[in-house]
C-alpha atoms as a PDB file:
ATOM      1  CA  UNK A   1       0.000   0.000   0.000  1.00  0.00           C
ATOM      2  CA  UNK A   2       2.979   2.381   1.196  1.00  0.00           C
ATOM      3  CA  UNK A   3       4.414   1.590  -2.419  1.00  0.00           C
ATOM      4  CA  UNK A   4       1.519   2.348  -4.733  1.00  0.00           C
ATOM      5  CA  UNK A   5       1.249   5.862  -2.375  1.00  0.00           C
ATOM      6  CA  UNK A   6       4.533   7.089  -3.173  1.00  0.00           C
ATOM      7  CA  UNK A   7       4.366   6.115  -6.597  1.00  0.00           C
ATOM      8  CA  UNK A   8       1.273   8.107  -7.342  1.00  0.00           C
ATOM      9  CA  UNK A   9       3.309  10.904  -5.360  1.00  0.00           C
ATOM     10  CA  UNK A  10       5.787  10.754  -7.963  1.00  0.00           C
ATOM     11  CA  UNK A  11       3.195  10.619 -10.076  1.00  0.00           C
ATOM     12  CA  UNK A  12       1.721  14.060  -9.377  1.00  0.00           C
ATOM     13  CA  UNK A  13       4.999  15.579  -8.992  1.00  0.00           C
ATOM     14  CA  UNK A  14       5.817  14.747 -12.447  1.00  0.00           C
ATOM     15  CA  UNK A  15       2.807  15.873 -13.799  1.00  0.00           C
ATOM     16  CA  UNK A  16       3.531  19.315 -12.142  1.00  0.00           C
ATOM     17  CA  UNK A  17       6.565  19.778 -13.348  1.00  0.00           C
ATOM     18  CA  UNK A  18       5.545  19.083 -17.219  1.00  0.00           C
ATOM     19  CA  UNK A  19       3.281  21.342 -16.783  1.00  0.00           C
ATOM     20  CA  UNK A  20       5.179  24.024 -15.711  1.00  0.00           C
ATOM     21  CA  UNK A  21       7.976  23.221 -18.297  1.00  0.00           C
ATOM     22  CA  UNK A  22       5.636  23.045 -20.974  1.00  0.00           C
ATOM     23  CA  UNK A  23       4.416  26.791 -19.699  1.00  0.00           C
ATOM     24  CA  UNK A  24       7.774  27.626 -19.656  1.00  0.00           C
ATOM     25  CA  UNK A  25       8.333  27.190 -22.936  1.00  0.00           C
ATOM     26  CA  UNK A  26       5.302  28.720 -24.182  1.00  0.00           C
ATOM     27  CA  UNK A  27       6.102  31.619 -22.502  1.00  0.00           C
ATOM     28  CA  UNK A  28       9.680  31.954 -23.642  1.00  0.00           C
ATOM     29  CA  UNK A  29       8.442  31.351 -26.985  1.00  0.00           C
ATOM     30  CA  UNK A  30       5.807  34.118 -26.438  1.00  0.00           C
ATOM     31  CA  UNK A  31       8.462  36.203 -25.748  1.00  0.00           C
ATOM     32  CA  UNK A  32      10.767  35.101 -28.488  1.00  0.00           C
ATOM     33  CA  UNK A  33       7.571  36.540 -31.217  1.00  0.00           C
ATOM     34  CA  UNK A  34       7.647  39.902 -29.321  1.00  0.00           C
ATOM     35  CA  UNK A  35      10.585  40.435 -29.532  1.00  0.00           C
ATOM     36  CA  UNK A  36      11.010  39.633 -33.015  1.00  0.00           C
ATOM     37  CA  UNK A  37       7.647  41.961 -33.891  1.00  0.00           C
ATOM     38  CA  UNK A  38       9.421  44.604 -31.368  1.00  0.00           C
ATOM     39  CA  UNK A  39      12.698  44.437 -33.229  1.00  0.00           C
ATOM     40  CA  UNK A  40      10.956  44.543 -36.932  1.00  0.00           C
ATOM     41  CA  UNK A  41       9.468  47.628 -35.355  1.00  0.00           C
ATOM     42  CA  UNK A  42      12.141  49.213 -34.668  1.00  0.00           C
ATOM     43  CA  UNK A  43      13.755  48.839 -37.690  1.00  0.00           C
ATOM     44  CA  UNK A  44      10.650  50.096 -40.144  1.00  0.00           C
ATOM     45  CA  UNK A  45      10.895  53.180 -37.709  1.00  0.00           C
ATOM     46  CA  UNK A  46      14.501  53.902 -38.550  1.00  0.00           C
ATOM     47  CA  UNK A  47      14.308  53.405 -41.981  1.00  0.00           C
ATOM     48  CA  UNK A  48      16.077  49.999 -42.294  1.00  0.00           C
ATOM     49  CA  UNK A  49      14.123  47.618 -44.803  1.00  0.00           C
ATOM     50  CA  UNK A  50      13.795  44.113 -44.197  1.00  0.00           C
ATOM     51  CA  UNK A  51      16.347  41.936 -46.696  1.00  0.00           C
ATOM     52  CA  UNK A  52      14.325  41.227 -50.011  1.00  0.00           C
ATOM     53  CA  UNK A  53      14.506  38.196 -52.148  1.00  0.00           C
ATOM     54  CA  UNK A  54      17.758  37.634 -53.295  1.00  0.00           C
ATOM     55  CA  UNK A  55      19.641  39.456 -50.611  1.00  0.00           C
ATOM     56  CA  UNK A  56      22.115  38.504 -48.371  1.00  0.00           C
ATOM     57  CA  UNK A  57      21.247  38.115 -44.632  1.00  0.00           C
ATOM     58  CA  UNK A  58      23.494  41.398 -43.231  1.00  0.00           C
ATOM     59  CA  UNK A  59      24.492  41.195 -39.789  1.00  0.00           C
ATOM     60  CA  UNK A  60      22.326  42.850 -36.805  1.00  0.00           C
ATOM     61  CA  UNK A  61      19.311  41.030 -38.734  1.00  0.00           C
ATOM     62  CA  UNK A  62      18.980  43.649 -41.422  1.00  0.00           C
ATOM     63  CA  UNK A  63      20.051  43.018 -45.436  1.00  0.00           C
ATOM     64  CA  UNK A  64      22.194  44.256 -48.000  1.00  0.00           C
ATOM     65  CA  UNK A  65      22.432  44.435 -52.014  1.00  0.00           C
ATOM     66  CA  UNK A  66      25.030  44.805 -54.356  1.00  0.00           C
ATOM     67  CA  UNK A  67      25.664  48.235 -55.552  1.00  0.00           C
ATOM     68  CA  UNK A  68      24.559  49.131 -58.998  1.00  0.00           C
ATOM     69  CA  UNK A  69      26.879  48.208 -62.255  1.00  0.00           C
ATOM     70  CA  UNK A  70      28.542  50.658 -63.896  1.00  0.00           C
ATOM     71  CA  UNK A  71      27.203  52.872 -65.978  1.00  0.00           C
ATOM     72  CA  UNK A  72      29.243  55.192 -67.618  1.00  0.00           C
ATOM     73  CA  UNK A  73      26.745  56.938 -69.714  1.00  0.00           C
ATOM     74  CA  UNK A  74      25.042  57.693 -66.467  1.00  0.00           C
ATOM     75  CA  UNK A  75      25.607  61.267 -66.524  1.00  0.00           C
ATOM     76  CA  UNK A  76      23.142  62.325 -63.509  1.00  0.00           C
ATOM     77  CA  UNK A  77      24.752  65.472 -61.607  1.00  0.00           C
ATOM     78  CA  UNK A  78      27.100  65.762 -64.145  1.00  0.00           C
ATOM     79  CA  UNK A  79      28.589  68.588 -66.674  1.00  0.00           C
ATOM     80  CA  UNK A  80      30.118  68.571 -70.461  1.00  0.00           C
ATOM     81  CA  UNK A  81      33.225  69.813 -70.788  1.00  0.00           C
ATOM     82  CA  UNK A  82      32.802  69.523 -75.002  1.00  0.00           C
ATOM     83  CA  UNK A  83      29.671  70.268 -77.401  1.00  0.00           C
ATOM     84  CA  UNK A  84      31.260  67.623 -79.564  1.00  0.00           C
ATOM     85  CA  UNK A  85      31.741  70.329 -82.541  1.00  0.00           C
ATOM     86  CA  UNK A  86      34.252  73.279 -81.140  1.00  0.00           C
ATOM     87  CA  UNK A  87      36.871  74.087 -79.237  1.00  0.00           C
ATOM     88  CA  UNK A  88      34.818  76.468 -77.003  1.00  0.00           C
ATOM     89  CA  UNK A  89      36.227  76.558 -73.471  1.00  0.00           C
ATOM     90  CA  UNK A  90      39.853  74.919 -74.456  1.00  0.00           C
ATOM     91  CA  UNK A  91      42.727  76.358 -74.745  1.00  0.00           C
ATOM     92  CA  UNK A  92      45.469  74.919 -76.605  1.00  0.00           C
ATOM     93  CA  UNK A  93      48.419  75.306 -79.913  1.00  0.00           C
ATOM     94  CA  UNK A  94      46.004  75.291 -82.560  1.00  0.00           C
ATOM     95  CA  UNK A  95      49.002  73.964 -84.525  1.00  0.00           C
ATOM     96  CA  UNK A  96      48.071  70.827 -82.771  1.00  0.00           C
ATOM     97  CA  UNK A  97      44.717  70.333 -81.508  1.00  0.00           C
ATOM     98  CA  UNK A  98      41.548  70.484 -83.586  1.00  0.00           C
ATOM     99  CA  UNK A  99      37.847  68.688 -83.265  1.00  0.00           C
ATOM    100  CA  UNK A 100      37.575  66.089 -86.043  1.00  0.00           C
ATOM    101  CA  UNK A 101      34.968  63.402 -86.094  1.00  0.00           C
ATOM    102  CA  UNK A 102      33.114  64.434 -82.646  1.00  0.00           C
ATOM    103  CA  UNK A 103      36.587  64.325 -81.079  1.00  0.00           C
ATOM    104  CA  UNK A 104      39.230  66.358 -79.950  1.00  0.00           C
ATOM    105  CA  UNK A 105      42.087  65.422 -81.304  1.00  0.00           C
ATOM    106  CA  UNK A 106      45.669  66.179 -80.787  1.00  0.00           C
ATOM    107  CA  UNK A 107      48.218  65.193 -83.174  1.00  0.00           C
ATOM    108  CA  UNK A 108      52.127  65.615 -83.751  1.00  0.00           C
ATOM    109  CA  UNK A 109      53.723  64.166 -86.619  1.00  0.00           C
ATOM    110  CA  UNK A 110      57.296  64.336 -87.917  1.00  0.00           C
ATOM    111  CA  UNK A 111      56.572  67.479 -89.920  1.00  0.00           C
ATOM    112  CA  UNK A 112      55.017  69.235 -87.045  1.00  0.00           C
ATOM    113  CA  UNK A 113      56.554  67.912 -83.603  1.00  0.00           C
ATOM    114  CA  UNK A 114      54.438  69.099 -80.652  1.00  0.00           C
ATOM    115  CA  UNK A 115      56.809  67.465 -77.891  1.00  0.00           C
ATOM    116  CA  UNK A 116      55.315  67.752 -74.753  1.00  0.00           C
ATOM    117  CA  UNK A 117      51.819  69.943 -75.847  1.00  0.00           C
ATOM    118  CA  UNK A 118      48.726  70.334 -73.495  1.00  0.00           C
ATOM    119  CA  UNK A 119      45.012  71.731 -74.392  1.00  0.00           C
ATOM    120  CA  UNK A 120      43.670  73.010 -71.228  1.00  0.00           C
ATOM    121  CA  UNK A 121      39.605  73.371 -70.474  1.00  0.00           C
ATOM    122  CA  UNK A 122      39.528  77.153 -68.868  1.00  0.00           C
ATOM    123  CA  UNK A 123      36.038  77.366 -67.636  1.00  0.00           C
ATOM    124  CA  UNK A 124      36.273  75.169 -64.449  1.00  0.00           C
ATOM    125  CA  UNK A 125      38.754  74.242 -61.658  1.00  0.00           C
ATOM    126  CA  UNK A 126      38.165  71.287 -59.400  1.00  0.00           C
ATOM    127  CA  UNK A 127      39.594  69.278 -56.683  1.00  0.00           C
ATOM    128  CA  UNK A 128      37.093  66.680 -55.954  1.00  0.00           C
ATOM    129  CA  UNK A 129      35.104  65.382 -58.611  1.00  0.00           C
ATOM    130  CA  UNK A 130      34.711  62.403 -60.769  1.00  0.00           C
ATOM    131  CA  UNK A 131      35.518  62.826 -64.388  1.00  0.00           C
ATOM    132  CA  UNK A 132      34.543  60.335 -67.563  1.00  0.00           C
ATOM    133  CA  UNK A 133      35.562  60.539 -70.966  1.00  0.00           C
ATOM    134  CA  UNK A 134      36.672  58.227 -73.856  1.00  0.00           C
ATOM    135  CA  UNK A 135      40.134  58.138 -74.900  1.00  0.00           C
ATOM    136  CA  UNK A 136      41.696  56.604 -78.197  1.00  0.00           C
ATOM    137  CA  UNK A 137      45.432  56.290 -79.394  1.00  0.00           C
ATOM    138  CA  UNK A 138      46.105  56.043 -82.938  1.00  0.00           C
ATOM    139  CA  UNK A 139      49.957  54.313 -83.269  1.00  0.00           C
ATOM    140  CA  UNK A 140      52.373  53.962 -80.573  1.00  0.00           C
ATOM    141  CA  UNK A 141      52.565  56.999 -78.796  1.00  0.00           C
ATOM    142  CA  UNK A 142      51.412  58.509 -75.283  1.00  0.00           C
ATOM    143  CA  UNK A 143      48.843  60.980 -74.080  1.00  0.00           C
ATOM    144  CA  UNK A 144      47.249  61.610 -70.835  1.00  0.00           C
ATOM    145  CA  UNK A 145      44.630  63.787 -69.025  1.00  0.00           C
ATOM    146  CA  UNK A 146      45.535  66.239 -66.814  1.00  0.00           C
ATOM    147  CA  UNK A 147      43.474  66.982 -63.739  1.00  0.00           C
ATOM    148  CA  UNK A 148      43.967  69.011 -60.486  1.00  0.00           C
ATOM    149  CA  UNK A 149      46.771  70.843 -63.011  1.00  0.00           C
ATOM    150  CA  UNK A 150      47.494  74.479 -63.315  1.00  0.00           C
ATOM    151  CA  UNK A 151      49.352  76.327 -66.452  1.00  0.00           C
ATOM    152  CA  UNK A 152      51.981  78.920 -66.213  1.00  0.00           C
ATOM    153  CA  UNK A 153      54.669  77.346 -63.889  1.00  0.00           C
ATOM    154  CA  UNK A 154      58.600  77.124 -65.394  1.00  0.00           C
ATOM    155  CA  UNK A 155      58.854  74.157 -67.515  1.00  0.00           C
ATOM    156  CA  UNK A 156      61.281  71.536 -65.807  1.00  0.00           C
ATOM    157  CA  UNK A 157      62.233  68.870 -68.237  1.00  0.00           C
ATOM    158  CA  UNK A 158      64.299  69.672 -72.013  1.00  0.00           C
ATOM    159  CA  UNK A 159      62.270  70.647 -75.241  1.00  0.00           C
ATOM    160  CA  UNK A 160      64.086  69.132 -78.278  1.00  0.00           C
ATOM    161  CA  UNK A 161      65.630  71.526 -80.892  1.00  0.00           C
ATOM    162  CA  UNK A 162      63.217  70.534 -83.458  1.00  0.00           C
ATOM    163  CA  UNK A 163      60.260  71.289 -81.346  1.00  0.00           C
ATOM    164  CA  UNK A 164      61.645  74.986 -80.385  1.00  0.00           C
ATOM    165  CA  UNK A 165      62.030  75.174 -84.510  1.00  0.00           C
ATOM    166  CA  UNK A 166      58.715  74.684 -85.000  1.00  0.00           C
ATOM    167  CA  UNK A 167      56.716  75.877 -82.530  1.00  0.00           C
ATOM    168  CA  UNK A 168      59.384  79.074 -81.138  1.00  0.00           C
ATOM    169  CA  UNK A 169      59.942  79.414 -76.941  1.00  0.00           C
ATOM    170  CA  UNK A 170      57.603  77.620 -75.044  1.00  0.00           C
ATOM    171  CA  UNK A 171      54.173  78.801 -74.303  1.00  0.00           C
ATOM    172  CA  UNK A 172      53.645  78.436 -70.445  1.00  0.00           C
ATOM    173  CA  UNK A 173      50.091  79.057 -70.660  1.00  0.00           C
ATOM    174  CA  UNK A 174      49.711  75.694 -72.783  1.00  0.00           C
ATOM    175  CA  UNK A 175      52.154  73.432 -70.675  1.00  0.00           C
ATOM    176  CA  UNK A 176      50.457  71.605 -67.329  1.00  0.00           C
ATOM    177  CA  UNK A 177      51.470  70.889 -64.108  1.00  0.00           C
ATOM    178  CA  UNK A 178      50.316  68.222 -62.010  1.00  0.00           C
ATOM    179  CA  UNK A 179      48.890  65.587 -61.586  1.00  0.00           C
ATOM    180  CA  UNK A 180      47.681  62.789 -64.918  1.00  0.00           C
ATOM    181  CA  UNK A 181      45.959  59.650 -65.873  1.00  0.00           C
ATOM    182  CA  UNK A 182      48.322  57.987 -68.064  1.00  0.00           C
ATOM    183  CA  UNK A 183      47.561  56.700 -71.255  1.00  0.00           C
ATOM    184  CA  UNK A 184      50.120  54.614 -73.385  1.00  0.00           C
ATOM    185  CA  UNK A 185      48.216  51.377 -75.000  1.00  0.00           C
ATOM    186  CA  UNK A 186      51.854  50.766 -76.600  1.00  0.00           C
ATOM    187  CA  UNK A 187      53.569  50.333 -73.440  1.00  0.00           C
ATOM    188  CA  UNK A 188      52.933  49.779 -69.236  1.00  0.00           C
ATOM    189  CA  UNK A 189      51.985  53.103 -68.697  1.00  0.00           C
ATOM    190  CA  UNK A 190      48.099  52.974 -69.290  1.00  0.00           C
ATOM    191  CA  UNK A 191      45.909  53.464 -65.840  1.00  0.00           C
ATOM    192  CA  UNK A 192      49.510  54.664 -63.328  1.00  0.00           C
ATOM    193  CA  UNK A 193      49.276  58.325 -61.504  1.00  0.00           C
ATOM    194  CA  UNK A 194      52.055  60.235 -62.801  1.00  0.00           C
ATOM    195  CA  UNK A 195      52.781  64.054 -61.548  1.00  0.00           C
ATOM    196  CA  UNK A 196      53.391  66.180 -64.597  1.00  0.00           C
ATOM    197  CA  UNK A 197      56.049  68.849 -64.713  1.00  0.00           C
ATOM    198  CA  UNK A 198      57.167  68.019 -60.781  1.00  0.00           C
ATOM    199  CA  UNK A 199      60.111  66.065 -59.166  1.00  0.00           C
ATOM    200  CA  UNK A 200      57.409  63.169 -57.939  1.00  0.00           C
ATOM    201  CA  UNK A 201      57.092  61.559 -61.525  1.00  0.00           C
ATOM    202  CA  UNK A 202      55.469  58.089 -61.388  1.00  0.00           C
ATOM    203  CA  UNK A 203      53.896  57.594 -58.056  1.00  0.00           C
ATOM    204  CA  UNK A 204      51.437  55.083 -58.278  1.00  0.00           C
ATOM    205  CA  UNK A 205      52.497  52.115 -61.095  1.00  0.00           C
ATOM    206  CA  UNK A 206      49.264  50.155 -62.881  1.00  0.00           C
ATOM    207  CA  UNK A 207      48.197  47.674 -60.515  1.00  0.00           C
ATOM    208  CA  UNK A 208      49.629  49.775 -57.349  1.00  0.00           C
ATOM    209  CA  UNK A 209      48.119  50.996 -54.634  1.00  0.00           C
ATOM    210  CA  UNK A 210      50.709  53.816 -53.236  1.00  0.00           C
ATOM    211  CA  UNK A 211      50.385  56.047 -49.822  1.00  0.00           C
ATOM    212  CA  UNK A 212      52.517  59.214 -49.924  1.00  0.00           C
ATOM    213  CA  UNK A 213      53.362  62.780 -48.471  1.00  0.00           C
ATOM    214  CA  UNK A 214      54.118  64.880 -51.706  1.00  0.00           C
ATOM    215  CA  UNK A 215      57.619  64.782 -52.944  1.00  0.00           C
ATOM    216  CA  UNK A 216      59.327  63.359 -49.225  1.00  0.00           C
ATOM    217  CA  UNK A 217      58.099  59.429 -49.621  1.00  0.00           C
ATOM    218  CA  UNK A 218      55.571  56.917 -51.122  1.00  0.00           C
ATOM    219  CA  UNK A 219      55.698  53.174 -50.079  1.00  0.00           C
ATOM    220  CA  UNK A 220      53.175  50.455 -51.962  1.00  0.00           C
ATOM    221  CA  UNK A 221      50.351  49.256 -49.755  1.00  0.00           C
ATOM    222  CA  UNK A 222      48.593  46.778 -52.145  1.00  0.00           C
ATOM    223  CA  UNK A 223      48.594  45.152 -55.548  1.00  0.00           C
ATOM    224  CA  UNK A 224      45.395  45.251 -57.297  1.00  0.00           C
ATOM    225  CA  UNK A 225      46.785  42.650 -59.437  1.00  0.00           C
ATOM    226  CA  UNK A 226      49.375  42.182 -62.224  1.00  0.00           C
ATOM    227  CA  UNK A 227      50.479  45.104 -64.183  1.00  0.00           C
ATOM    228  CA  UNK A 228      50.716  42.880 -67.783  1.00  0.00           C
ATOM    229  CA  UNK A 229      47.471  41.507 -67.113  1.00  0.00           C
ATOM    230  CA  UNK A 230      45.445  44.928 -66.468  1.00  0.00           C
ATOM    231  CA  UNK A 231      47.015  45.972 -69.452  1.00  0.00           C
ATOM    232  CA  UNK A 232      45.067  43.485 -71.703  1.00  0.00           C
ATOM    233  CA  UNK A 233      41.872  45.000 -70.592  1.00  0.00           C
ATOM    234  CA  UNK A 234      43.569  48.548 -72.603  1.00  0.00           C
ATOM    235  CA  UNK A 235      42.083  48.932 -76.200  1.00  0.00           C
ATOM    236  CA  UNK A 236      45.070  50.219 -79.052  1.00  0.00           C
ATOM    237  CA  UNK A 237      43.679  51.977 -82.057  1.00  0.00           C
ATOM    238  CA  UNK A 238      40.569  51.961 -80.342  1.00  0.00           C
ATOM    239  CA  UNK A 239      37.815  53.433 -77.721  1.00  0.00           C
ATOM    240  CA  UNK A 240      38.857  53.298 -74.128  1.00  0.00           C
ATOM    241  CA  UNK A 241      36.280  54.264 -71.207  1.00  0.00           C
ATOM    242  CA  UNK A 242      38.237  56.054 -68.581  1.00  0.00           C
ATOM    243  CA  UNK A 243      37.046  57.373 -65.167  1.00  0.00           C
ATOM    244  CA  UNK A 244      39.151  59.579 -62.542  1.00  0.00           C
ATOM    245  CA  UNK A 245      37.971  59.640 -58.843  1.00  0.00           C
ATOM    246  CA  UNK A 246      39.284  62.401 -56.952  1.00  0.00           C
ATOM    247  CA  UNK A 247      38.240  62.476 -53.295  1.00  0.00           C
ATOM    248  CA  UNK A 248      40.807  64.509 -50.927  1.00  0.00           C
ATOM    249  CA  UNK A 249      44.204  63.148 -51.041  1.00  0.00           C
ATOM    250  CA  UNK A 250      43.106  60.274 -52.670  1.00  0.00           C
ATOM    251  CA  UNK A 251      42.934  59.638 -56.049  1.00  0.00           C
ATOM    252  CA  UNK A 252      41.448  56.609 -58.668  1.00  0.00           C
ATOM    253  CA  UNK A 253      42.311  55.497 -62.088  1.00  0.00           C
ATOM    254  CA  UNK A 254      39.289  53.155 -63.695  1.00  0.00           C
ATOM    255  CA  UNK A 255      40.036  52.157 -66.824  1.00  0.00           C
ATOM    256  CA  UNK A 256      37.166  50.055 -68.961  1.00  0.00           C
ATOM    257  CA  UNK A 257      35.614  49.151 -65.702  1.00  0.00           C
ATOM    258  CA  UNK A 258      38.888  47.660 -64.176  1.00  0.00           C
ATOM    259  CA  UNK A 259      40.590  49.449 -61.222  1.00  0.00           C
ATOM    260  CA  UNK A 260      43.952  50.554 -62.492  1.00  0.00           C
ATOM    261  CA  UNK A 261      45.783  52.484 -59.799  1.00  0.00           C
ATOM    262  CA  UNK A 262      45.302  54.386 -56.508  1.00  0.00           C
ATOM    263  CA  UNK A 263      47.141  57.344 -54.943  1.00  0.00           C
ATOM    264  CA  UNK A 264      46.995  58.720 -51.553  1.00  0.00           C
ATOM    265  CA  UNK A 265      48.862  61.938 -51.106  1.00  0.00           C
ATOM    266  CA  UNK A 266      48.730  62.629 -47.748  1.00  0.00           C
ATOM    267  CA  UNK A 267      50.343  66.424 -47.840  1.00  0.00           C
ATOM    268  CA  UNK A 268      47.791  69.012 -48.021  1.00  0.00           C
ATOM    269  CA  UNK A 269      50.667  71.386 -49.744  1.00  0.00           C
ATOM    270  CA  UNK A 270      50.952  68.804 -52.655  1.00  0.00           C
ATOM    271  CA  UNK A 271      50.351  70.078 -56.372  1.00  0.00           C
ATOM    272  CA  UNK A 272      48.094  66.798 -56.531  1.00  0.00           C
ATOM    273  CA  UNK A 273      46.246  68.166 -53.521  1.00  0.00           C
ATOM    274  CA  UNK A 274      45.163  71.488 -55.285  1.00  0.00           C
ATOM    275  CA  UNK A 275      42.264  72.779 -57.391  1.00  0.00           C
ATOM    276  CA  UNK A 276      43.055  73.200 -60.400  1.00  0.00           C
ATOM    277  CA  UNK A 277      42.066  72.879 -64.496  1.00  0.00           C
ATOM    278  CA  UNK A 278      41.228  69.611 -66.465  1.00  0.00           C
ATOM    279  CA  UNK A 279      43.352  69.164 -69.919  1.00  0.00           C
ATOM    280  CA  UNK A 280      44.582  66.545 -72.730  1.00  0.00           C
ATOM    281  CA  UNK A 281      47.848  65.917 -73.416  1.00  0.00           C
ATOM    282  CA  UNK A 282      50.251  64.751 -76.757  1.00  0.00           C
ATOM    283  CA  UNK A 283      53.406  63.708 -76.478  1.00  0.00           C
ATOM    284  CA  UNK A 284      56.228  62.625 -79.294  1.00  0.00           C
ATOM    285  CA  UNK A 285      55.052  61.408 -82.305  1.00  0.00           C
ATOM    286  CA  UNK A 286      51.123  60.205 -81.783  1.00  0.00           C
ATOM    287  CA  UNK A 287      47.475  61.216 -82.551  1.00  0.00           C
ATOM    288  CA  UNK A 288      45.380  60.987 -79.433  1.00  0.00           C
ATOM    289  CA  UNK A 289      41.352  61.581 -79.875  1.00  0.00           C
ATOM    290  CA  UNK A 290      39.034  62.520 -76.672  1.00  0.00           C
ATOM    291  CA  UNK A 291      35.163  62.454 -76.357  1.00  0.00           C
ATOM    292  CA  UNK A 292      32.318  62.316 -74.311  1.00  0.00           C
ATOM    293  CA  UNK A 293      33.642  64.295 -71.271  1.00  0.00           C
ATOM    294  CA  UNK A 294      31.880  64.529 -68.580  1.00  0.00           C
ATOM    295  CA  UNK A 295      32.722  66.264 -64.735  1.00  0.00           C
ATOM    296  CA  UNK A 296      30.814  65.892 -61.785  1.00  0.00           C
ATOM    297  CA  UNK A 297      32.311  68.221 -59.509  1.00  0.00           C
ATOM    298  CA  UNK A 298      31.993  68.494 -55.744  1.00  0.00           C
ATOM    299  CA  UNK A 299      34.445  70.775 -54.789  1.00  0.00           C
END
């Protein structure tokens, strides 16, 4: 008799507990769906979106997407340096440059050697900006576009004799200084930061990403990848697609949709640190054609 007593006392206290574990759990999982509603709350009130199809779970519950693609006839917020048909607003030898074809073009030949000539767009200075345009090299030679640059300053490296024949003392007010997006499709050149007219040449190779205080250091902080293979995304004797971030001390080279180069300059007295004019160059013995250009300027 004592026996089937305590066993139906064990009994009941089993049954107790279950039940209070089972309203345990209900009530942590009541909890659990207010919290959840509470949280989703929350979130609609700040403006966060819950993720949507597709999208990656982000952390702290919310989602993220993938920026946009590139567009670079996307030309929201931004300005045209060229009608396409004149020269209006440039400055430049008219020996050399011309507009031809929807283009301007700059060309030295052996008959008429330009050497180092610039063609500089006088109606806006900018430090931070992006800037798209469309480049094309006919042959082997070089060109590049100047940004951040100014005109005027002493001219630092030697003009050939045949050039000062043809063309008399220089012309300061058509020779740049600072800093360009280099564009050789003949050689390595294409997509590096190179400072025009200054001590600091070559700062920032094709595939480099360089950190430097003006004309004191630079050291390489990263690779974006191999300099021959970047190269094979460059068109010769054809239309390239080149865009030029300039944020601050830091500046991009995007060439075709491929990441070619990054500078940081990290001296506020730098001439790549200053406001200053957009232009084309020519250099030695080359034809060089530029179109669609477009500036979105911020400061």
């Amino acid at each position: 008799m004592r026996d089937v007593m305590m066993s139906s006392k064990r009994t009941l206290v089993l049954g107790i507990l279950t039940g209070f574990g089972v309203c345990l759990l209900l009530q942590l999982a009541i909890h659990s769906v207010e919290f959840v509603v509470a949280a989703a709350e929350t979130q609609t009130a700040r403006g966060v979106e819950s993720p949507q199809p597709g999208a990656q779970a982000g952390r702290g519950g919310g989602g993220f997407t993938e920026p946009a693609p590139l567009d670079f006839n996307d030309h929201e917020g931004y300005v045209s340096l060229f009608d396409g048909r004149t020269l209006t607003g440039w400055d430049g030898n008219p020996k050399f440059w011309r507009v031809e074809a929807g283009a301007i073009v700059g060309e030295s030949t052996a008959s008429n050697p330009s050497g180092n000539s610039y063609i500089a767009y006088r109606r806006v200075q900018a430090k931070d900006f992006t800037l798209k345009f469309e480049i094309k090299i006919d042959g082997d030679g070089g060109s590049g576009i100047q940004y951040r640059s100014r005109t005027g300053i002493p001219w630092r490296r030697r003009i050939s004799e045949a050039v000062t024949r043809n063309v008399g003392p220089v012309n300061l007010n058509w020779m740049m200084t600072g800093p360009q997006a280099d564009f050789w499709p003949s050689r390595v050149f294409t997509g590096q930061f190179y400072s025009e007219n200054t001590p600091m040449g070559i700062l920032a190779w094709r595939g480099q990403v360089v950190e430097g205080f003006g004309d004191r250091s630079k050291r390489l902080m990263g690779v974006i990848g191999d300099r021959a293979q970047l190269g094979e995304l460059v068109k010769a004797n054809d239309w390239n697609q080149y865009t030029v971030i300039a944020r601050g001390g830091t500046c991009l080279h995007v060439v075709n949709g491929q990441l070619m180069a990054v500078m940081i300059d990290d001296d506020p007295q730098s001439s790549n640190n200053q406001s200053g004019f957009v232009g084309i160059e020519i250099e030695l013995i080359t034809k060089v054609s530029v179109r669609n250009i477009w500036l979105k300027k911020l400061s």
